[in-house]
Protein backbone atom coordinates (compact mmCIF):
# COMPACT_ATOMS: atom_id res chain seq x y z
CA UNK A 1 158.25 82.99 137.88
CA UNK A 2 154.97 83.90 136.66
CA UNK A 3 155.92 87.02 135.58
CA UNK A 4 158.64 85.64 133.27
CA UNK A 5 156.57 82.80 132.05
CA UNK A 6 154.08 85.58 131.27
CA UNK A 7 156.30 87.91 129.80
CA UNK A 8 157.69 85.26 127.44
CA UNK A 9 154.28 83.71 126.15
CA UNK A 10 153.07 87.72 125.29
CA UNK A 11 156.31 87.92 123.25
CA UNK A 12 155.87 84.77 121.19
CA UNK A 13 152.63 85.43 120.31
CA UNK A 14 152.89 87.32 116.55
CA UNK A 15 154.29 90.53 116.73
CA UNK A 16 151.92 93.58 114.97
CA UNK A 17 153.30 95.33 112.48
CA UNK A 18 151.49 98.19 110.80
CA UNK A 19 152.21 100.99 108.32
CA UNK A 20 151.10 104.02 109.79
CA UNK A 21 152.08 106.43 107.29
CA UNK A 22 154.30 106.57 104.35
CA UNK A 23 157.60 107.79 105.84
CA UNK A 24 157.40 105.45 109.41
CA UNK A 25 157.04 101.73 110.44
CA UNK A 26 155.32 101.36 113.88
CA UNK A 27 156.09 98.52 116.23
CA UNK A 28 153.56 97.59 118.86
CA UNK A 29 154.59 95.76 122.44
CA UNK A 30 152.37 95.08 125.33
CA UNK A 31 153.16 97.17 128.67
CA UNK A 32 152.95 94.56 130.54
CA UNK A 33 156.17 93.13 129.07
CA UNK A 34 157.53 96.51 129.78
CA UNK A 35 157.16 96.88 133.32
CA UNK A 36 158.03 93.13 133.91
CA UNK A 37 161.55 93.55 132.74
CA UNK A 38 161.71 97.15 134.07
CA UNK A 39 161.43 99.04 130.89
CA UNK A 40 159.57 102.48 130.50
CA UNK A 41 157.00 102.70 128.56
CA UNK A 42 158.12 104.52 124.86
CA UNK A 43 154.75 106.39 124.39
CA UNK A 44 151.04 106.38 125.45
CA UNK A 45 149.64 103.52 122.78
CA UNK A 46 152.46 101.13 123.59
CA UNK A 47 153.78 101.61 120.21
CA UNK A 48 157.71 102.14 119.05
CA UNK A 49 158.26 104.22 115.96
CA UNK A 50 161.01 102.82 114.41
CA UNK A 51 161.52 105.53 111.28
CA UNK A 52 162.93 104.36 108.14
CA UNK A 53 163.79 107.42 106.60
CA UNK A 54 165.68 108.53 110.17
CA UNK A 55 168.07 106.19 109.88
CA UNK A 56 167.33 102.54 109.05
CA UNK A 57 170.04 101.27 111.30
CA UNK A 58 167.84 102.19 114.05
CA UNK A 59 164.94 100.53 113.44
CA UNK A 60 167.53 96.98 113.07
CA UNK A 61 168.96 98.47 116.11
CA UNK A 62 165.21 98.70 117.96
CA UNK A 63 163.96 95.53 116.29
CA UNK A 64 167.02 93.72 118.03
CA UNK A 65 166.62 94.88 121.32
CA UNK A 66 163.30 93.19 121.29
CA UNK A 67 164.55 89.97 120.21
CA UNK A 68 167.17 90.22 123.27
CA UNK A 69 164.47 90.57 125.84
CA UNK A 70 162.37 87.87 124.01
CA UNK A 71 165.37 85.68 124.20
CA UNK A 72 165.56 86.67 127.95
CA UNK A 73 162.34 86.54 129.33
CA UNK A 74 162.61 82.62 127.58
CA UNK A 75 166.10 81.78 129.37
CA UNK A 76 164.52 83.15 132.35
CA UNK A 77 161.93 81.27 132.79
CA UNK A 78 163.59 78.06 131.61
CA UNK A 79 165.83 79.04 134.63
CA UNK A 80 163.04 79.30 137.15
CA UNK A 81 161.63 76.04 136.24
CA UNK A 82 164.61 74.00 135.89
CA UNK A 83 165.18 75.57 139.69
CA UNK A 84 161.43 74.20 140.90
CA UNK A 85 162.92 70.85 139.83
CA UNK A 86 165.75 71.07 141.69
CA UNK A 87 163.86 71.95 144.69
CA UNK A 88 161.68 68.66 144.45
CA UNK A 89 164.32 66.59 145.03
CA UNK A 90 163.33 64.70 148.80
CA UNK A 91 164.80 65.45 151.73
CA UNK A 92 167.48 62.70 153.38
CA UNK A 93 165.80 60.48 155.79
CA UNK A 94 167.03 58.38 158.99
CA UNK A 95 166.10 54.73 159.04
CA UNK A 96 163.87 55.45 161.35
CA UNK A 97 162.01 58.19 159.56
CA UNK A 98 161.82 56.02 156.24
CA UNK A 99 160.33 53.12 158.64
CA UNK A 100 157.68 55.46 160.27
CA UNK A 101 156.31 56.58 156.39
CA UNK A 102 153.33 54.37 154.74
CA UNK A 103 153.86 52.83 151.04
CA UNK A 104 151.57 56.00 149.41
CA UNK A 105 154.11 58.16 152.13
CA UNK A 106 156.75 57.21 150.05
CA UNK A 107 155.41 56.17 146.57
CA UNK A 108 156.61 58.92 143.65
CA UNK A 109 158.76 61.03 145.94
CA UNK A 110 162.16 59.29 145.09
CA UNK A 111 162.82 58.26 148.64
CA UNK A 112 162.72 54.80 148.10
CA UNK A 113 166.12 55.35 145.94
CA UNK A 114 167.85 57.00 148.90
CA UNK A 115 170.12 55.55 151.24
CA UNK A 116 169.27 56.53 155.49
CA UNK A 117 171.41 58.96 156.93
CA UNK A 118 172.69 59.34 160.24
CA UNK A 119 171.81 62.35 162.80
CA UNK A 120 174.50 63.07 165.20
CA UNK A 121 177.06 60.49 166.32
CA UNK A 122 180.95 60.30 165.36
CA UNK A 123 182.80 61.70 162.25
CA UNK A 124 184.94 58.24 162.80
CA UNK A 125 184.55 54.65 162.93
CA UNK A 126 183.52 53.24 166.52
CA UNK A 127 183.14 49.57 166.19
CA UNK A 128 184.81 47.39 169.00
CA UNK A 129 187.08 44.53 167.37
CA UNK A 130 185.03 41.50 166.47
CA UNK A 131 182.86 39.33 164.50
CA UNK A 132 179.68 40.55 162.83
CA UNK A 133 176.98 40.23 160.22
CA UNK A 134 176.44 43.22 158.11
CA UNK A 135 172.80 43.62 157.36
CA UNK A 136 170.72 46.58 155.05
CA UNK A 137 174.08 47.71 153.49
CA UNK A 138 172.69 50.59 150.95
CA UNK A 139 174.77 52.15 148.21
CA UNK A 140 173.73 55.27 146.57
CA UNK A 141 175.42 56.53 143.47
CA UNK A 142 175.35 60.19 143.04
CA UNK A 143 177.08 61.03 140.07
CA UNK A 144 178.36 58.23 136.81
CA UNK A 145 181.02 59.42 134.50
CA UNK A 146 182.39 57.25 131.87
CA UNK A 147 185.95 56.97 130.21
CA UNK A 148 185.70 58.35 126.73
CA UNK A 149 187.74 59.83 124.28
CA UNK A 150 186.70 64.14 124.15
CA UNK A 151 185.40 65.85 121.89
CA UNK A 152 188.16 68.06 120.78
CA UNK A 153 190.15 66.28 118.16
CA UNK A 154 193.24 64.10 119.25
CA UNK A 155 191.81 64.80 122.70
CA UNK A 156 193.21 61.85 125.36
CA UNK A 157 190.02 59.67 126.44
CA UNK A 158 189.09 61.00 130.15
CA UNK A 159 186.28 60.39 132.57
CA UNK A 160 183.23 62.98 131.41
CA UNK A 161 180.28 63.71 132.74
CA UNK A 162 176.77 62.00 131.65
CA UNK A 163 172.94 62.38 131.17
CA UNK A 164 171.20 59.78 133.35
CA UNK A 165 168.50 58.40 130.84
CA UNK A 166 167.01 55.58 133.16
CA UNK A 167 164.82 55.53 136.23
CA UNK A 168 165.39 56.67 139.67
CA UNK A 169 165.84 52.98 140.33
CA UNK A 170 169.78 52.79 140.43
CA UNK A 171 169.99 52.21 144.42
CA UNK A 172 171.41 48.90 145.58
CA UNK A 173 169.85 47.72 149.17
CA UNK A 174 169.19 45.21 151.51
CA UNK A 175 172.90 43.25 150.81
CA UNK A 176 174.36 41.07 153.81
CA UNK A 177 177.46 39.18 154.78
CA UNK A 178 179.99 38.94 157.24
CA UNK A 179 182.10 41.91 158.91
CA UNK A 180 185.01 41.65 161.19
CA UNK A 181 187.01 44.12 162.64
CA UNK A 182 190.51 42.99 163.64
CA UNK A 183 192.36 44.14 167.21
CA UNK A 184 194.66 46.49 164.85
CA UNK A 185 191.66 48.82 163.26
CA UNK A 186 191.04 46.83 159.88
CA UNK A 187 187.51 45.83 158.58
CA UNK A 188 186.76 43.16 156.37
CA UNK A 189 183.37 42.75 154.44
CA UNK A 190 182.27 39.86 152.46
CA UNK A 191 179.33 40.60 150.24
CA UNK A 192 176.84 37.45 150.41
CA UNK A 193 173.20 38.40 149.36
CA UNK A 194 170.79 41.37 148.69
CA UNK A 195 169.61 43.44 145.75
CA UNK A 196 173.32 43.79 144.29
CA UNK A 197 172.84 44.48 140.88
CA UNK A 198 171.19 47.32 139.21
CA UNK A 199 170.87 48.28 135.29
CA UNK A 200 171.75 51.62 134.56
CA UNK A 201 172.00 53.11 131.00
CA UNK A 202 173.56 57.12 130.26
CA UNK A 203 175.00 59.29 127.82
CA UNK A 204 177.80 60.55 126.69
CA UNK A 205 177.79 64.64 125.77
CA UNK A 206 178.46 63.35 122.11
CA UNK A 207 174.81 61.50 122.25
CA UNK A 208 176.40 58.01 122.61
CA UNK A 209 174.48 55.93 125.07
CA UNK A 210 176.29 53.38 127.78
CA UNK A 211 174.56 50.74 128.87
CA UNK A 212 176.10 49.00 132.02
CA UNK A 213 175.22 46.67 135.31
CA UNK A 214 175.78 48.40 138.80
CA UNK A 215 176.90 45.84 140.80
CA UNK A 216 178.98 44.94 143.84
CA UNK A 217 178.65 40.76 143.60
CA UNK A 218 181.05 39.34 145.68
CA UNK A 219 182.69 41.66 146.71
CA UNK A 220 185.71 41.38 148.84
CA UNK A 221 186.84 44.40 150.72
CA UNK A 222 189.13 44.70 153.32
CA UNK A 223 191.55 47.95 154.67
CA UNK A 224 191.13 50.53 157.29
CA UNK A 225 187.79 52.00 157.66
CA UNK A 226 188.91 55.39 156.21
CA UNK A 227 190.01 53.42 153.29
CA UNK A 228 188.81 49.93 152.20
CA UNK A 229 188.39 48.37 148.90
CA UNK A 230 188.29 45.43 147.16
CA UNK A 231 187.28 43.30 143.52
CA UNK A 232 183.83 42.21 142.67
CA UNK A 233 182.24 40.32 140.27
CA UNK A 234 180.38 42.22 137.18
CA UNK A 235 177.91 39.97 135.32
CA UNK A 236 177.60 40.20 131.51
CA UNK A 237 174.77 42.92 130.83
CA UNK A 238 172.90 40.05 129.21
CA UNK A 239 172.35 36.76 129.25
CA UNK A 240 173.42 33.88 127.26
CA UNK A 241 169.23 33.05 126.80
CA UNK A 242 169.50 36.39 125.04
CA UNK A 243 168.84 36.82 121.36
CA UNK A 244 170.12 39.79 119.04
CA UNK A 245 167.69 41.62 116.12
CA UNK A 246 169.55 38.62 113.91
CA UNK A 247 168.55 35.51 116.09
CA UNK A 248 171.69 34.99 117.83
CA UNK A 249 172.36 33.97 121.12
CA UNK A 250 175.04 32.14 123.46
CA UNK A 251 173.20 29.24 124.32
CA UNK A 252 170.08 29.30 122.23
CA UNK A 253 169.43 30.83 118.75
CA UNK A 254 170.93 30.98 115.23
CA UNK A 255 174.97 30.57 115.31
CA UNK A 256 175.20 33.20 111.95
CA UNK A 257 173.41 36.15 110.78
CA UNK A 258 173.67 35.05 107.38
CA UNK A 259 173.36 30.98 105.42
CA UNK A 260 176.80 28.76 105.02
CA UNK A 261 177.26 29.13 101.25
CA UNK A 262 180.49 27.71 99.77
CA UNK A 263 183.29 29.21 102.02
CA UNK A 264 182.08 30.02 104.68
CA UNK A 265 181.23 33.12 104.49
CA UNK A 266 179.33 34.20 107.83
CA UNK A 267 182.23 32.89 109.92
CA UNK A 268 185.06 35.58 108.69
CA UNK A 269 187.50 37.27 111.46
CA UNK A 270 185.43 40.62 110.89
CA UNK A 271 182.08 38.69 112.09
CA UNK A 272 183.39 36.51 114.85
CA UNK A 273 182.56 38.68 117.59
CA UNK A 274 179.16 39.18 116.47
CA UNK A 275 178.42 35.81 115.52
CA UNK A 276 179.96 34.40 118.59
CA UNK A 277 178.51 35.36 121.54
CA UNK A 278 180.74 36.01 124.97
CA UNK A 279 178.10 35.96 128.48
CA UNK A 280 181.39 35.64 130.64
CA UNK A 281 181.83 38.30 133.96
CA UNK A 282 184.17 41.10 134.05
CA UNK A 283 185.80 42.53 137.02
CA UNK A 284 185.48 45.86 138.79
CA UNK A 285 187.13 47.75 141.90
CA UNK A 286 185.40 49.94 144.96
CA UNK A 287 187.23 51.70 147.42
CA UNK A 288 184.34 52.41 150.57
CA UNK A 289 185.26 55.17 153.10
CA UNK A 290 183.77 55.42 156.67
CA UNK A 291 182.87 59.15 157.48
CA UNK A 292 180.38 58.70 160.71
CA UNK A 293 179.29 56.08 163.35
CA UNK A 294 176.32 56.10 165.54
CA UNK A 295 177.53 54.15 168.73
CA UNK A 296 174.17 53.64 169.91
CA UNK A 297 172.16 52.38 166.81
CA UNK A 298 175.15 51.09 165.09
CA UNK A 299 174.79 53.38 162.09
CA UNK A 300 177.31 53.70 159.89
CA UNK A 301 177.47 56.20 156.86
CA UNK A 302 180.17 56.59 154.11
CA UNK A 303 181.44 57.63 150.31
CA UNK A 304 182.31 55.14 147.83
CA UNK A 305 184.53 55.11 144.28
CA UNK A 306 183.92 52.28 142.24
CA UNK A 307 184.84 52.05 138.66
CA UNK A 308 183.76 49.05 136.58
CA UNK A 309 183.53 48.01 132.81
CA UNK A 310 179.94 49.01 130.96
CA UNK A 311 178.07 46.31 128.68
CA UNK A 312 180.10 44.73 125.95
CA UNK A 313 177.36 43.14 123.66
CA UNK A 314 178.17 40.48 124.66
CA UNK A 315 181.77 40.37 123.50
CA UNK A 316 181.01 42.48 120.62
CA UNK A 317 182.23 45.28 121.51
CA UNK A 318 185.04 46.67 123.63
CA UNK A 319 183.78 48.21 127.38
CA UNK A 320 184.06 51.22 128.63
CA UNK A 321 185.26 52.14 131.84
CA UNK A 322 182.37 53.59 134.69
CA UNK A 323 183.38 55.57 137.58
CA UNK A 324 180.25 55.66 139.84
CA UNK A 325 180.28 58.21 143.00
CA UNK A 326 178.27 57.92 146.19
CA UNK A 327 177.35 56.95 149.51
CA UNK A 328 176.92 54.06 151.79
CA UNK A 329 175.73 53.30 154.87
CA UNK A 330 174.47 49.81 157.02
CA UNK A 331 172.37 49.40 159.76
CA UNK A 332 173.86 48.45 163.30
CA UNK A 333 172.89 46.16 166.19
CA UNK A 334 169.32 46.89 167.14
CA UNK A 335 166.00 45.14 167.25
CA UNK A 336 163.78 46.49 165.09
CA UNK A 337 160.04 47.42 166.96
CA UNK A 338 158.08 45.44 164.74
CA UNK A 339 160.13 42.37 163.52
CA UNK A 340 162.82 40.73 165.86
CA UNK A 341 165.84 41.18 163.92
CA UNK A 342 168.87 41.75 164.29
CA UNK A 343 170.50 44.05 161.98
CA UNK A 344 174.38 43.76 162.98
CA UNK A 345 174.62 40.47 165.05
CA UNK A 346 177.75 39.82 167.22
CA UNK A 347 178.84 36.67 166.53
């Protein structure tokens, strides 16, 4: 990496060009740059003669090879350090190994946005039939693609990929409520309390930005445990407290953007949506999939699908549809060392 970084600063820096004789232009390049791409060196001074009256389509041809490894020894190292990125992403931690790390353990490193995995166990869903009470149920989205029309022309609108322009701070965690699993295999979950809710904003390849509200209030899911799903609530991005650049709000603020005068202008069908503002819930659907149990801890780990309408402006604007990919996973029944809880309580 060093090398490349190096190799592309040397070639930024302005290139010498200097008339050494009437008939010939001469090019100078570092040797260093040479052997870090694994070119020979042309002659003992470093320099490439480049002769005008030998043909002047060489000298293009010479000048433009040195462009190309300019251009390379840039993508390469743009390469190398988008890679170190990559590589600082945290490792996956068990519950247990999350528990064990201090607040400055875990500050910065992204952890705190992970769900807990499992190590060992089953690749299937071991509950007994029964009543329980869920507890720590984490959901982790890993990738958010939005419903949009393409960017070829007359293209049909299709889910495409985005940029993800907030914070690492998209994880919803510590959510509760009852679980039963019937004598014939089928769970049911009822989602009562927790950090459900998250604000999330990305954007489209076009540059358009989608604001929208991760969320999984009230949710209802029932099915078997390799495939269970169910309607939640999605709260209005904003509140009806909220007031636009113009003053307006639902409950509070200016009712037009504009004064009454004769004919009401300010209240025409064009304006309505904008003037008017609409704080009611939308709906969305998650399907949850079960793929490992830990017996023993009660640790269960899964993939979810949910797809859910983005922010509307509250009403002024039509929503977009989110599909949001990731994992899952709840703590089972065990008492905790330090605090006497139970995390999945037998009823």
């Amino acid at each position: 990496m060093a090398a490349s970084v190096q190799a592309a600063a040397t070639l930024m820096q302005p290139t010498k060009l200097s008339l050494a004789s009437k008939n010939g232009v001469q090019l100078r390049s570092s040797q260093s740059i040479s052997k870090a791409f694994g070119l020979e060196h042309p002659a003992a001074g470093g320099r490439l003669s480049c002769s005008l009256q030998t043909d002047i389509k060489e000298f293009a041809q010479k000048c433009a090879d040195v462009s190309k490894i300019a251009g390379f020894a840039l993508a390469t190292s743009a390469l190398v350090v988008s890679g170190a990125g990559a590589e600082g992403v945290p490792k996956r931690l068990t519950y247990d190994e999350i528990q064990s790390k201090t607040y400055m353990e875990v500050k910065g490193t992204g952890t705190a946005n992970q769900c807990p995995t499992i190590q060992g166990g089953l690749d299937k869903f071991a509950f007994k039939a029964g009543k329980y009470n869920m507890k720590k149920f984490c959901l982790e989205p890993t990738s958010f693609t939005v419903k949009a029309e393409g960017v070829s022309k007359n293209a049909p609108p299709e889910f495409q990929n985005t940029k993800l322009m907030t914070r690492l701070t998209y994880t919803l965690d510590e959510i509760e409520g009852p679980f039963e699993v019937s004598p014939d295999g089928t769970v049911k979950f009822e989602e009562k309390d927790g950090i459900d809710y998250a604000a999330v904003t990305v954007q489209l390849p076009g540059g358009e930005r989608v604001p929208f509200l991760f969320t999984v209030k009230q949710l209802v899911a029932s099915g078997k445990p390799e495939n269970f799903s169910g309607e939640f609530l999605v709260p209005s991005y904003r509140g009806s407290s909220f007031l636009d650049p113009k003053g307006r709000g639902g409950s509070t603020g200016y009712d037009n953007a504009v004064a009454l005068p004769a004919g009401g202008r300010g209240d025409e069908e064009e304006l309505t949506k904008e003037n008017i503002k609409d704080p009611s819930s939308s709906k969305g659907n998650i399907t949850l999939s079960v793929t490992g149990t830990k017996p023993d801890s009660g640790e269960v780990i899964g993939v979810f699908e949910s797809i859910q309408p983005s922010d509307t402006d509250l009403g002024a604007k039509a929503p977009k549809d989110v599909k949001i990919q990731g994992i899952w996973n709840f703590i089972g029944p065990r008492v905790d060392k330090f605090i006497d809880k139970f995390y999945l309580v037998t009823i």
